[in-house]
PDB file of N, CA and C in Angstrom:
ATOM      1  N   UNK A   1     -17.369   0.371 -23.471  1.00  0.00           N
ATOM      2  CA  UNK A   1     -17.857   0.492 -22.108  1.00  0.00           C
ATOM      3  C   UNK A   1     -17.986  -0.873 -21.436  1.00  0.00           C
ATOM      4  N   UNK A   2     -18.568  -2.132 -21.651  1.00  0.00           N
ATOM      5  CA  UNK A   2     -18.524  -3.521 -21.907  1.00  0.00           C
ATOM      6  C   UNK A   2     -16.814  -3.809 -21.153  1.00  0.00           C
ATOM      7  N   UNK A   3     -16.171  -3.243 -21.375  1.00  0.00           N
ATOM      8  CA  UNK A   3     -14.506  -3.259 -21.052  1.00  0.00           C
ATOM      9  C   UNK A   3     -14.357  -3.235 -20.217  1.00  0.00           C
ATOM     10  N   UNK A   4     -14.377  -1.827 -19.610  1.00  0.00           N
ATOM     11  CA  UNK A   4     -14.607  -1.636 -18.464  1.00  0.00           C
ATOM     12  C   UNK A   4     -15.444  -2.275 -17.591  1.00  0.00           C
ATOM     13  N   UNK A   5     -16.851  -2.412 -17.308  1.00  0.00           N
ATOM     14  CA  UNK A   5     -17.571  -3.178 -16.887  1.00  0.00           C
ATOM     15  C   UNK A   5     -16.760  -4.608 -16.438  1.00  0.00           C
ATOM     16  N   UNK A   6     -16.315  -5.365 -17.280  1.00  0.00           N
ATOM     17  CA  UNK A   6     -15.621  -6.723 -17.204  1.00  0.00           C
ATOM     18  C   UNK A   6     -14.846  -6.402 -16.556  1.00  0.00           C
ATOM     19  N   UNK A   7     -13.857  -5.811 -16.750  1.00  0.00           N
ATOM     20  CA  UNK A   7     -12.836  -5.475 -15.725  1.00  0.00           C
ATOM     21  C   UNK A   7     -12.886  -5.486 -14.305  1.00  0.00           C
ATOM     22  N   UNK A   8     -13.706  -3.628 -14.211  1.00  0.00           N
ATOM     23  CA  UNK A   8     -14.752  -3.985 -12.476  1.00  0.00           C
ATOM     24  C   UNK A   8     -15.174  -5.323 -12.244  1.00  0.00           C
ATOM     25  N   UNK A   9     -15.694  -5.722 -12.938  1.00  0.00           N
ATOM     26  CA  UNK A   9     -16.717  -7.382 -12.212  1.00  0.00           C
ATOM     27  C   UNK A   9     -15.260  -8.530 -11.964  1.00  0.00           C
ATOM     28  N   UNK A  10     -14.073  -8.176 -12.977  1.00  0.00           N
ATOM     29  CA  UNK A  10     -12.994  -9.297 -12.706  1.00  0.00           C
ATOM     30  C   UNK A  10     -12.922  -9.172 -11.615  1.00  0.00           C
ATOM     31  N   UNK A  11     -12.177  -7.849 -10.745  1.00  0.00           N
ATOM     32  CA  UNK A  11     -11.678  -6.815  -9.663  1.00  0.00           C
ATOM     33  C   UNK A  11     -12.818  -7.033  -8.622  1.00  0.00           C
ATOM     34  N   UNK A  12     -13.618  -7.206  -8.615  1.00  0.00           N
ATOM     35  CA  UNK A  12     -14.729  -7.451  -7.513  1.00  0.00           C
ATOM     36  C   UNK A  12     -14.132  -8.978  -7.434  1.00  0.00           C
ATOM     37  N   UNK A  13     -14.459  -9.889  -8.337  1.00  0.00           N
ATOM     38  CA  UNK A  13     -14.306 -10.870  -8.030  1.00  0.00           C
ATOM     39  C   UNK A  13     -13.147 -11.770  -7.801  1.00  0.00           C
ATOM     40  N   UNK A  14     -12.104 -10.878  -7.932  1.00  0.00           N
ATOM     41  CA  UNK A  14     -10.773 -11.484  -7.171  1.00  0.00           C
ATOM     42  C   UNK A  14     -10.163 -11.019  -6.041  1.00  0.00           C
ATOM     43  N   UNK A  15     -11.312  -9.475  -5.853  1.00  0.00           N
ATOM     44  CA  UNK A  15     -11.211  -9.463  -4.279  1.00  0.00           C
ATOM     45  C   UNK A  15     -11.848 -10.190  -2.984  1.00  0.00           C
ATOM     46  N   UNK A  16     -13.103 -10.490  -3.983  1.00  0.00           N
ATOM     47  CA  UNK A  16     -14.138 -11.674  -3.153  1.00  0.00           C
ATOM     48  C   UNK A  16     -13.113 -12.847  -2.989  1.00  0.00           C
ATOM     49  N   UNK A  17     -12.644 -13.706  -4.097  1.00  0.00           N
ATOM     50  CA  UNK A  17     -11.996 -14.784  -3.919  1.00  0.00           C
ATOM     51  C   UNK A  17     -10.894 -14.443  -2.702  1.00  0.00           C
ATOM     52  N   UNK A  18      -9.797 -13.107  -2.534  1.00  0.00           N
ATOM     53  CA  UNK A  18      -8.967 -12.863  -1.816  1.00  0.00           C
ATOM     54  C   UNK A  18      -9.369 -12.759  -0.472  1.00  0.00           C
ATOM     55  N   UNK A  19     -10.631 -12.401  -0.228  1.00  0.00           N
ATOM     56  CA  UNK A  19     -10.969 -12.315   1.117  1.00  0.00           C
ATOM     57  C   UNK A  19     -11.711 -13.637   1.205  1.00  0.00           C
ATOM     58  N   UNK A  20     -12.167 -14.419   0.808  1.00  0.00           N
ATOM     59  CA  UNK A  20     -12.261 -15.839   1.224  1.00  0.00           C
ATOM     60  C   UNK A  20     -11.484 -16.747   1.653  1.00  0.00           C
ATOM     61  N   UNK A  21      -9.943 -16.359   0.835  1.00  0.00           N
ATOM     62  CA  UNK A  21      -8.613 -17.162   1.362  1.00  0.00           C
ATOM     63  C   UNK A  21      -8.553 -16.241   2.689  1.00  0.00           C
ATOM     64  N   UNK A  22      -8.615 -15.346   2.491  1.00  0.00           N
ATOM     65  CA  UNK A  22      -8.053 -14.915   3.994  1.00  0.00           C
ATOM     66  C   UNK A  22      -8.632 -15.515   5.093  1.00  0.00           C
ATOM     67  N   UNK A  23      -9.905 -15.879   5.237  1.00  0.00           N
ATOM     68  CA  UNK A  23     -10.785 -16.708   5.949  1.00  0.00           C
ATOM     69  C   UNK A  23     -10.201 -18.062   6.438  1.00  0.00           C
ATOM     70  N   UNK A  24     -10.140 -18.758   4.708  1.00  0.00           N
ATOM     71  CA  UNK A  24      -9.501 -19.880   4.931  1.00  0.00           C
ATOM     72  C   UNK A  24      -9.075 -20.294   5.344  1.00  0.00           C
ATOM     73  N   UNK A  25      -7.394 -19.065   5.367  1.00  0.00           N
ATOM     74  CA  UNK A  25      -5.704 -19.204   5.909  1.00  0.00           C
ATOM     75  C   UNK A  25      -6.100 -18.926   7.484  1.00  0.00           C
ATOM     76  N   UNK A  26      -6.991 -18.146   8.458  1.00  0.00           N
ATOM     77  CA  UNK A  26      -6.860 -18.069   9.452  1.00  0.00           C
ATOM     78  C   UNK A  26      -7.495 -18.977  10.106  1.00  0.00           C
ATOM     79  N   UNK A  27      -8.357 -19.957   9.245  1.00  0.00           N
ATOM     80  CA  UNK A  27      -9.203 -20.988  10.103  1.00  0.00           C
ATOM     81  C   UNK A  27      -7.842 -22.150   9.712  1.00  0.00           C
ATOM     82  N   UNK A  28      -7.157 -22.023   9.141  1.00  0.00           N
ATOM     83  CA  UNK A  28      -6.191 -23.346   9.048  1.00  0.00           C
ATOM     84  C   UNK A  28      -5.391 -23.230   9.929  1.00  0.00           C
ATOM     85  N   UNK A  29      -5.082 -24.214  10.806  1.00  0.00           N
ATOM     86  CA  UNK A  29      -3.971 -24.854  11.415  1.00  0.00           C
ATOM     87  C   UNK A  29      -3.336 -25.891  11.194  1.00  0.00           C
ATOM     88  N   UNK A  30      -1.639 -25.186  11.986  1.00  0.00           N
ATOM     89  CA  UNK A  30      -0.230 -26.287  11.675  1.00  0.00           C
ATOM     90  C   UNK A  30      -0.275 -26.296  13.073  1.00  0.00           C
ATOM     91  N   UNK A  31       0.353 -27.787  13.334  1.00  0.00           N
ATOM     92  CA  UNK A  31       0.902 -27.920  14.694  1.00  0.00           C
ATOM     93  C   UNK A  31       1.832 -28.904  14.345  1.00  0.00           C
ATOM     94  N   UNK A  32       3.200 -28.078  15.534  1.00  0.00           N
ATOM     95  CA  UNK A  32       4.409 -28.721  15.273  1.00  0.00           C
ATOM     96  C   UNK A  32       4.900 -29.158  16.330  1.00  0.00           C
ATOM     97  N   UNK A  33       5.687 -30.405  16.695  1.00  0.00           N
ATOM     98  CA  UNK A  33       6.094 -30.507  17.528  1.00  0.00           C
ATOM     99  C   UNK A  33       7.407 -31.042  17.847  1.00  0.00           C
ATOM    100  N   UNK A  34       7.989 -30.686  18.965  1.00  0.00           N
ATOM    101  CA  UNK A  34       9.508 -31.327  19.289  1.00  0.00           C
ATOM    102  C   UNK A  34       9.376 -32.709  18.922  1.00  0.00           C
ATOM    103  N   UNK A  35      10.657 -33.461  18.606  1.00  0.00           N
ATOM    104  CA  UNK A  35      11.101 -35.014  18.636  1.00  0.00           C
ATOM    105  C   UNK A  35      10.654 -35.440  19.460  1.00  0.00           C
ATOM    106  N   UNK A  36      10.687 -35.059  20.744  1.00  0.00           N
ATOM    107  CA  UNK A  36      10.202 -35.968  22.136  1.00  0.00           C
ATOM    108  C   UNK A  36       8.676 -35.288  22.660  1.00  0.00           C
ATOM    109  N   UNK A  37       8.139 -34.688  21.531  1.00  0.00           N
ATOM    110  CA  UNK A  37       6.573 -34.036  22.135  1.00  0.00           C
ATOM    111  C   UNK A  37       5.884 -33.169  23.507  1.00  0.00           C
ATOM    112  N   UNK A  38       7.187 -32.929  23.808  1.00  0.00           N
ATOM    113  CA  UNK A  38       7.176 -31.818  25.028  1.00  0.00           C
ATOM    114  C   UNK A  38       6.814 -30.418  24.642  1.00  0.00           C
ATOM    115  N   UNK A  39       6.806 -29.937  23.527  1.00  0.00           N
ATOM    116  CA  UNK A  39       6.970 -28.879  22.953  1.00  0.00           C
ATOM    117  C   UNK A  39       6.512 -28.927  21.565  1.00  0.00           C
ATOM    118  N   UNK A  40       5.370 -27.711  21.695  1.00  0.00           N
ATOM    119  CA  UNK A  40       4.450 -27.898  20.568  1.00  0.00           C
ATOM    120  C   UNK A  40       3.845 -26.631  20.401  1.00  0.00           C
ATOM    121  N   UNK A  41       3.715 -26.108  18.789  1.00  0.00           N
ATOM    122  CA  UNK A  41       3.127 -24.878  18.445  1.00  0.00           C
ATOM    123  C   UNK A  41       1.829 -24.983  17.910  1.00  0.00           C
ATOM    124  N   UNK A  42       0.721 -24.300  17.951  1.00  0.00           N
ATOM    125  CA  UNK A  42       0.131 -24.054  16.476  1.00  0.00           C
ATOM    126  C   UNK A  42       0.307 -22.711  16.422  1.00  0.00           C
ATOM    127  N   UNK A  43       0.519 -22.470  14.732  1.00  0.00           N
ATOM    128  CA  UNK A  43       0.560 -21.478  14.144  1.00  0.00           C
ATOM    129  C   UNK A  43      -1.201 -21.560  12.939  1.00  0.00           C
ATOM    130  N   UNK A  44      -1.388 -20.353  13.154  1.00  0.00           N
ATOM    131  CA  UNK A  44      -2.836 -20.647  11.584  1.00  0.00           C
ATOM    132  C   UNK A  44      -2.097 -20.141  10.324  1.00  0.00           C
ATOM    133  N   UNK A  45      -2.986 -20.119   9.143  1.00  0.00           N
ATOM    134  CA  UNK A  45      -2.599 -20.277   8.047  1.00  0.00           C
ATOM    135  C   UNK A  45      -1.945 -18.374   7.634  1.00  0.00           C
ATOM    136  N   UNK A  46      -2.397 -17.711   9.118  1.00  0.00           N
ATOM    137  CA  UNK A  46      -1.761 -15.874   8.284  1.00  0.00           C
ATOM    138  C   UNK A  46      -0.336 -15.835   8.878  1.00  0.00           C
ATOM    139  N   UNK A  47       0.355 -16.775   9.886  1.00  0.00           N
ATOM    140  CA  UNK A  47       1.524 -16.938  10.327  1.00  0.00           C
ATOM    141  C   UNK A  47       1.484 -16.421  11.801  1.00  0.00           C
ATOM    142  N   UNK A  48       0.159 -16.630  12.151  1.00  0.00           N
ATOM    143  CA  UNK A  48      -0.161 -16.054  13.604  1.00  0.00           C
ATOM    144  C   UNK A  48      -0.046 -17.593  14.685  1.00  0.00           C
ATOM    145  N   UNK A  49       1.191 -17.042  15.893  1.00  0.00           N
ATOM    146  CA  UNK A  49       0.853 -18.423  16.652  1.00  0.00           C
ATOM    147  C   UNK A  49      -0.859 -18.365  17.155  1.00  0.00           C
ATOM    148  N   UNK A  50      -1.334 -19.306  17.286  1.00  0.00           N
ATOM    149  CA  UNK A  50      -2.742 -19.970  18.045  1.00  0.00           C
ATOM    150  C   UNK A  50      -2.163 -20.249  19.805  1.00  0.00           C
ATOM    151  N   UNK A  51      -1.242 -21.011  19.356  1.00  0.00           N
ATOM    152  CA  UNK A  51      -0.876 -21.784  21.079  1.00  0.00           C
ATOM    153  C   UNK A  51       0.454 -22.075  21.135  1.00  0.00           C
ATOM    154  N   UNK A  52       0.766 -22.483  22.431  1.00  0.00           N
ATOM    155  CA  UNK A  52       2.116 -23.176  22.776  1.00  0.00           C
ATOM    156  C   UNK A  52       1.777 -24.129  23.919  1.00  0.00           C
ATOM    157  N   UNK A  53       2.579 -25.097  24.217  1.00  0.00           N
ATOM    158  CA  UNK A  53       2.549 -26.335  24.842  1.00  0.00           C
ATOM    159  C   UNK A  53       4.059 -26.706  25.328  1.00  0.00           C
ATOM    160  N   UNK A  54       4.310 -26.434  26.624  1.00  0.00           N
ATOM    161  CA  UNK A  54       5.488 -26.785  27.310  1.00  0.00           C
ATOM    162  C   UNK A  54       5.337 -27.716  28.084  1.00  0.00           C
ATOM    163  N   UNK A  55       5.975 -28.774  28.468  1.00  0.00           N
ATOM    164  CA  UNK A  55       5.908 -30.202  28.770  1.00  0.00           C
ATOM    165  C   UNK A  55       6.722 -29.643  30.099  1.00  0.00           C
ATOM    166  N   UNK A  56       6.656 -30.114  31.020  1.00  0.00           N
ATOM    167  CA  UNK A  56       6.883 -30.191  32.658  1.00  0.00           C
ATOM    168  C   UNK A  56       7.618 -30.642  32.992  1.00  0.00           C
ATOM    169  N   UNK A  57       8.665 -31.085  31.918  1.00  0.00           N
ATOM    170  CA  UNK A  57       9.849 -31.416  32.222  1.00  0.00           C
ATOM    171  C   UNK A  57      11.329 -30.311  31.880  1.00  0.00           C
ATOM    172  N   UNK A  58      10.376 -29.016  31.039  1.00  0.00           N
ATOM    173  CA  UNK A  58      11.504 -28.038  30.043  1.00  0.00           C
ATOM    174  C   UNK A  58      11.166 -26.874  31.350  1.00  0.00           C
ATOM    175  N   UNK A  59      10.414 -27.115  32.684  1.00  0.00           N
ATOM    176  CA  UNK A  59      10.041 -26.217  33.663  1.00  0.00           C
ATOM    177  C   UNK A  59      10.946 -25.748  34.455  1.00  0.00           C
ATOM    178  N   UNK A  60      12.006 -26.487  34.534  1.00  0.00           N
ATOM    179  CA  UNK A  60      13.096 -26.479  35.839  1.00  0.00           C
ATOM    180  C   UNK A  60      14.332 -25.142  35.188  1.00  0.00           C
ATOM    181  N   UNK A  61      14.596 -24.458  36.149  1.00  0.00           N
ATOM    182  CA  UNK A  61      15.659 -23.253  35.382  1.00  0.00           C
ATOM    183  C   UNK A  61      16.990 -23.834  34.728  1.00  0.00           C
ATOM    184  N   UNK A  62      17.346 -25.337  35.025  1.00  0.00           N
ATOM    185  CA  UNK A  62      18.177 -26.394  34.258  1.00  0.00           C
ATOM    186  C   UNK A  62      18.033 -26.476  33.018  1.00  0.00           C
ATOM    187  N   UNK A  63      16.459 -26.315  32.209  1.00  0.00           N
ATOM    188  CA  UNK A  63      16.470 -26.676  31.443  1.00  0.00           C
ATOM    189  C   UNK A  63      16.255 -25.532  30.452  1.00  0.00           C
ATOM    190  N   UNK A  64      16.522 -24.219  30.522  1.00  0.00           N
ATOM    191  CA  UNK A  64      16.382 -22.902  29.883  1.00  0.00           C
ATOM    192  C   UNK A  64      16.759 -23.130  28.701  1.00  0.00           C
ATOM    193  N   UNK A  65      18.137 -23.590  28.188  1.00  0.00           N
ATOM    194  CA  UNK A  65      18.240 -23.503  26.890  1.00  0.00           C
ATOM    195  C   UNK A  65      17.702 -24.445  26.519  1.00  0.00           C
ATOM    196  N   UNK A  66      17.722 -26.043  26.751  1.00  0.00           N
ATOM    197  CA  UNK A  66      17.167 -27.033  25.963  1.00  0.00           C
ATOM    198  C   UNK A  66      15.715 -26.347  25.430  1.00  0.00           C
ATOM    199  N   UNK A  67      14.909 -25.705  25.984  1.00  0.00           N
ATOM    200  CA  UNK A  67      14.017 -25.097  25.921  1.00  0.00           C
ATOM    201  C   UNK A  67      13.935 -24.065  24.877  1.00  0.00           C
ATOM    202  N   UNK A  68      14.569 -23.258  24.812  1.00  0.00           N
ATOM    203  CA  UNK A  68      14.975 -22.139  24.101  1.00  0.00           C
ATOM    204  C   UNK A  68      15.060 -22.884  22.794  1.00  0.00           C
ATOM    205  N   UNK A  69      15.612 -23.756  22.616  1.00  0.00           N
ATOM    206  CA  UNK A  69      16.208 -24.674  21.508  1.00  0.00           C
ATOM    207  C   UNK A  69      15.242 -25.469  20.602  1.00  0.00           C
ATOM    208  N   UNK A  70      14.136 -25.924  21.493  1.00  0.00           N
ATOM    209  CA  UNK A  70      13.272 -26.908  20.831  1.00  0.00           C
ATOM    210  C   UNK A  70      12.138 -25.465  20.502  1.00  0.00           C
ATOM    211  N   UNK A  71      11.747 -24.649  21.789  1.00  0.00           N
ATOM    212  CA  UNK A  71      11.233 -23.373  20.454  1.00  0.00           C
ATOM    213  C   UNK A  71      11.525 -22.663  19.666  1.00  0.00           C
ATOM    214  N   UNK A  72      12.343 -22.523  19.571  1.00  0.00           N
ATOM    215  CA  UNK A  72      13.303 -21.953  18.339  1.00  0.00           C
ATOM    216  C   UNK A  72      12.727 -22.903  16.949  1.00  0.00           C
ATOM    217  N   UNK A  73      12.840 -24.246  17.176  1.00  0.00           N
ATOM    218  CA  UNK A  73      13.095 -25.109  16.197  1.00  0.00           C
ATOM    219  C   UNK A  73      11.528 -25.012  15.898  1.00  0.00           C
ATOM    220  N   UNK A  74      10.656 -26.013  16.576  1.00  0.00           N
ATOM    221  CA  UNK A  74       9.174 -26.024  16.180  1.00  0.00           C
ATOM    222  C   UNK A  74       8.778 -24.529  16.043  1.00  0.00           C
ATOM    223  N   UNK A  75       9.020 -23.124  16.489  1.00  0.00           N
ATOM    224  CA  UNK A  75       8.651 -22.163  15.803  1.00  0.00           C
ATOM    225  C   UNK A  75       8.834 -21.816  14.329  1.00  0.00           C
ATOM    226  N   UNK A  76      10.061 -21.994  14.191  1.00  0.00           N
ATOM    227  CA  UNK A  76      10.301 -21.918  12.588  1.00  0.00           C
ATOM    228  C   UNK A  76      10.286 -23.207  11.600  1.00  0.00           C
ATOM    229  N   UNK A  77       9.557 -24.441  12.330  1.00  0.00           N
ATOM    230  CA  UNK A  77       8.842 -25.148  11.284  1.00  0.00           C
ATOM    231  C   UNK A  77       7.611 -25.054  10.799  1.00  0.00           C
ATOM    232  N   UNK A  78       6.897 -24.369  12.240  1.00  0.00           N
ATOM    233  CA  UNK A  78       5.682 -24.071  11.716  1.00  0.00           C
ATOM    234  C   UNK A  78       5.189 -22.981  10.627  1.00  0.00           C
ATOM    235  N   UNK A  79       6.386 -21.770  11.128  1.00  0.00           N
ATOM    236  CA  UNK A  79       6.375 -20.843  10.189  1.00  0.00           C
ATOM    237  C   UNK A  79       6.516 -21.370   8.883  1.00  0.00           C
ATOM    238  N   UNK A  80       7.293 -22.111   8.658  1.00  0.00           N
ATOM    239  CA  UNK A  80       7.712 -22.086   7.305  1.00  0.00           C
ATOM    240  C   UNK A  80       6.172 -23.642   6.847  1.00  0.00           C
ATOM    241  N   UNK A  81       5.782 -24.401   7.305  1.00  0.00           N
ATOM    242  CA  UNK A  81       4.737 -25.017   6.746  1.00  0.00           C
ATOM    243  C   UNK A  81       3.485 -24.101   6.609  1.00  0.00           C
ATOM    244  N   UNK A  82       3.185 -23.015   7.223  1.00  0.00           N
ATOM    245  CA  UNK A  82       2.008 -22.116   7.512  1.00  0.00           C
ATOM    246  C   UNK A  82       2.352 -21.456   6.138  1.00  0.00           C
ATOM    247  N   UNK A  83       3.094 -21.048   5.470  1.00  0.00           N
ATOM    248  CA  UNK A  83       4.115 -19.990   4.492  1.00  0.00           C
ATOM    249  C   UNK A  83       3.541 -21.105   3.843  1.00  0.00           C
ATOM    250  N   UNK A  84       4.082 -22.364   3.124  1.00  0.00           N
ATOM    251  CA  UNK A  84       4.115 -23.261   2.468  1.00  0.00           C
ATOM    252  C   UNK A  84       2.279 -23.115   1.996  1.00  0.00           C
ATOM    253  N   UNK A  85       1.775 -23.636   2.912  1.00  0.00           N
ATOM    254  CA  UNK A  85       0.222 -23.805   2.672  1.00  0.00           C
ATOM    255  C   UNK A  85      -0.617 -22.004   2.276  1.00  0.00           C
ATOM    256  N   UNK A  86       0.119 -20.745   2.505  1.00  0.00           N
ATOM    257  CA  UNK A  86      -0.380 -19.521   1.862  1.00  0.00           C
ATOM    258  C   UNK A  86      -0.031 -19.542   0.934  1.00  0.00           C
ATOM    259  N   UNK A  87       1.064 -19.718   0.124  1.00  0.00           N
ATOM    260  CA  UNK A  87       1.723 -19.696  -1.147  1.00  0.00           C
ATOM    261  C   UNK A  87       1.105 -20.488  -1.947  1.00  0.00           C
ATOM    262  N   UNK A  88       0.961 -21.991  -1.317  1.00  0.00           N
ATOM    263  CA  UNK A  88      -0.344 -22.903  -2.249  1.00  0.00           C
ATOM    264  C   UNK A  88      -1.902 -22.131  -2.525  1.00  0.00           C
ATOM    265  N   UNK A  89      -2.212 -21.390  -1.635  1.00  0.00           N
ATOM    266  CA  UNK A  89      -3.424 -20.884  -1.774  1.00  0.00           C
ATOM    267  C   UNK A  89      -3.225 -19.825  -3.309  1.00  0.00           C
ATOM    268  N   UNK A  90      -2.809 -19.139  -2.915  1.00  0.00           N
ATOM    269  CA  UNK A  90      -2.067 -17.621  -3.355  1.00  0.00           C
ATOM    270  C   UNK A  90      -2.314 -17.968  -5.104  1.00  0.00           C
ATOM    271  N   UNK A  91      -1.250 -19.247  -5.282  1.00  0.00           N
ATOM    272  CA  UNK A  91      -1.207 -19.906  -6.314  1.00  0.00           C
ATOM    273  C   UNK A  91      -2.307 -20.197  -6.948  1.00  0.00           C
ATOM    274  N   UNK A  92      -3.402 -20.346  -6.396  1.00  0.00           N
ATOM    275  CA  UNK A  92      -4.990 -20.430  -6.975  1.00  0.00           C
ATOM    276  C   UNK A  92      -5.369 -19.016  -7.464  1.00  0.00           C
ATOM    277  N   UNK A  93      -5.374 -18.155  -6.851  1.00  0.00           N
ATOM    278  CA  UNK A  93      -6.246 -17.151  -7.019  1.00  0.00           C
ATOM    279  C   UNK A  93      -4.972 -16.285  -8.329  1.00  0.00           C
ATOM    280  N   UNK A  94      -3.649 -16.615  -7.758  1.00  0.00           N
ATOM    281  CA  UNK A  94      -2.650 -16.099  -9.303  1.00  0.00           C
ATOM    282  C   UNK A  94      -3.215 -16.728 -10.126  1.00  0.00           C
ATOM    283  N   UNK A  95      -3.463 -17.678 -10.230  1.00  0.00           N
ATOM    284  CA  UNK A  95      -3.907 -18.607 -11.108  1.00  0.00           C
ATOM    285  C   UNK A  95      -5.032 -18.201 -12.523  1.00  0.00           C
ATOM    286  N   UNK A  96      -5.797 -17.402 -11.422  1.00  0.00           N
ATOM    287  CA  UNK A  96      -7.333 -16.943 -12.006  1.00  0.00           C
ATOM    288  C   UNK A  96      -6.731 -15.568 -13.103  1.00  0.00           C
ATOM    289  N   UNK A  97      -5.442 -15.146 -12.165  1.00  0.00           N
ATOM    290  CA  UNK A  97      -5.096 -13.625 -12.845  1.00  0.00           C
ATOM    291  C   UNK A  97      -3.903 -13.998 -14.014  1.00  0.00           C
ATOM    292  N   UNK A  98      -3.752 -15.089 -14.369  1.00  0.00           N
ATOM    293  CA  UNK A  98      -3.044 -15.447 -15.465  1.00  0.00           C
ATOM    294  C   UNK A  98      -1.373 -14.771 -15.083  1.00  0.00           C
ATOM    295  N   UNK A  99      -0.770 -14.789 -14.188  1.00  0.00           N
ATOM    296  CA  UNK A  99      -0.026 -14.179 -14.284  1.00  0.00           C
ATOM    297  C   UNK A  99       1.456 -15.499 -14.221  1.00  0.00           C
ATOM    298  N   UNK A 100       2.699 -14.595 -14.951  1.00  0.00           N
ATOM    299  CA  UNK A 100       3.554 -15.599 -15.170  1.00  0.00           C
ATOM    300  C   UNK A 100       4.238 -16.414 -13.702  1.00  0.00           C
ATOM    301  N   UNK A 101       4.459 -17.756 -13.918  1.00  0.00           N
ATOM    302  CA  UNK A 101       5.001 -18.336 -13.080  1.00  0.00           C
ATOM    303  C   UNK A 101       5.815 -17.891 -11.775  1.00  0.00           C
ATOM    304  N   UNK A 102       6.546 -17.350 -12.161  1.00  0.00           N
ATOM    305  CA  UNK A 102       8.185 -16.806 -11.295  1.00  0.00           C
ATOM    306  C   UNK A 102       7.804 -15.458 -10.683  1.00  0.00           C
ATOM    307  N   UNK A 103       6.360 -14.735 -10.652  1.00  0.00           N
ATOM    308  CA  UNK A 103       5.529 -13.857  -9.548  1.00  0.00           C
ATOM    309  C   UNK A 103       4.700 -14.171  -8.819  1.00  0.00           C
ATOM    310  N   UNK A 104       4.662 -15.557  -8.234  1.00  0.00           N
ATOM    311  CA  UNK A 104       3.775 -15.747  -7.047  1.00  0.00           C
ATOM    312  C   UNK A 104       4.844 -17.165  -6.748  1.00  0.00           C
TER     313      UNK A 104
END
């Protein structure tokens, strides 16, 4: 019975730990920005944008694609550093569950 018991109390407590990262990951922010700083994201740590920042020069209907182009780009850097920093988390709490390398 002792077995069980441990078990439940693991299971409580790696759902506690899981909902603490979740906390974590949404209070963390990435911010990315174009080469020339006209253009800038934050994304938080669940892969949710926070903001965007368009510079007053990407305003004019001239400049649609350059535009298109630099969000395109800082969107999917942020994504992928926001990804980067959950997977590091993730890696802690796998960590606790002993599980093999090449599943988290």
């Amino acid at each position: 019975m002792s077995n069980a018991f441990s078990k439940a109390r693991d299971t409580y407590d790696l759902a506690k730990k899981a909902r603490a990262l979740q906390k974590e990951l949404k209070s963390t922010e990435v911010e990315v920005a174009s080469s020339n700083g006209e253009v800038s994201v934050v994304f938080n740590g669940e892969q949710r944008m926070v903001s965007v920042s368009i510079g007053e020069s990407y305003l004019s209907p001239d400049k649609k694609r350059d535009l298109e182009k630099e969000l395109l780009n800082v969107i999917g850097q942020a994504i992928s550093k926001s990804q980067a920093i959950a997977t590091e988390q993730m890696k802690k709490i796998a960590g606790d569950l002993k599980l093999p390398q090449g599943l988290f």
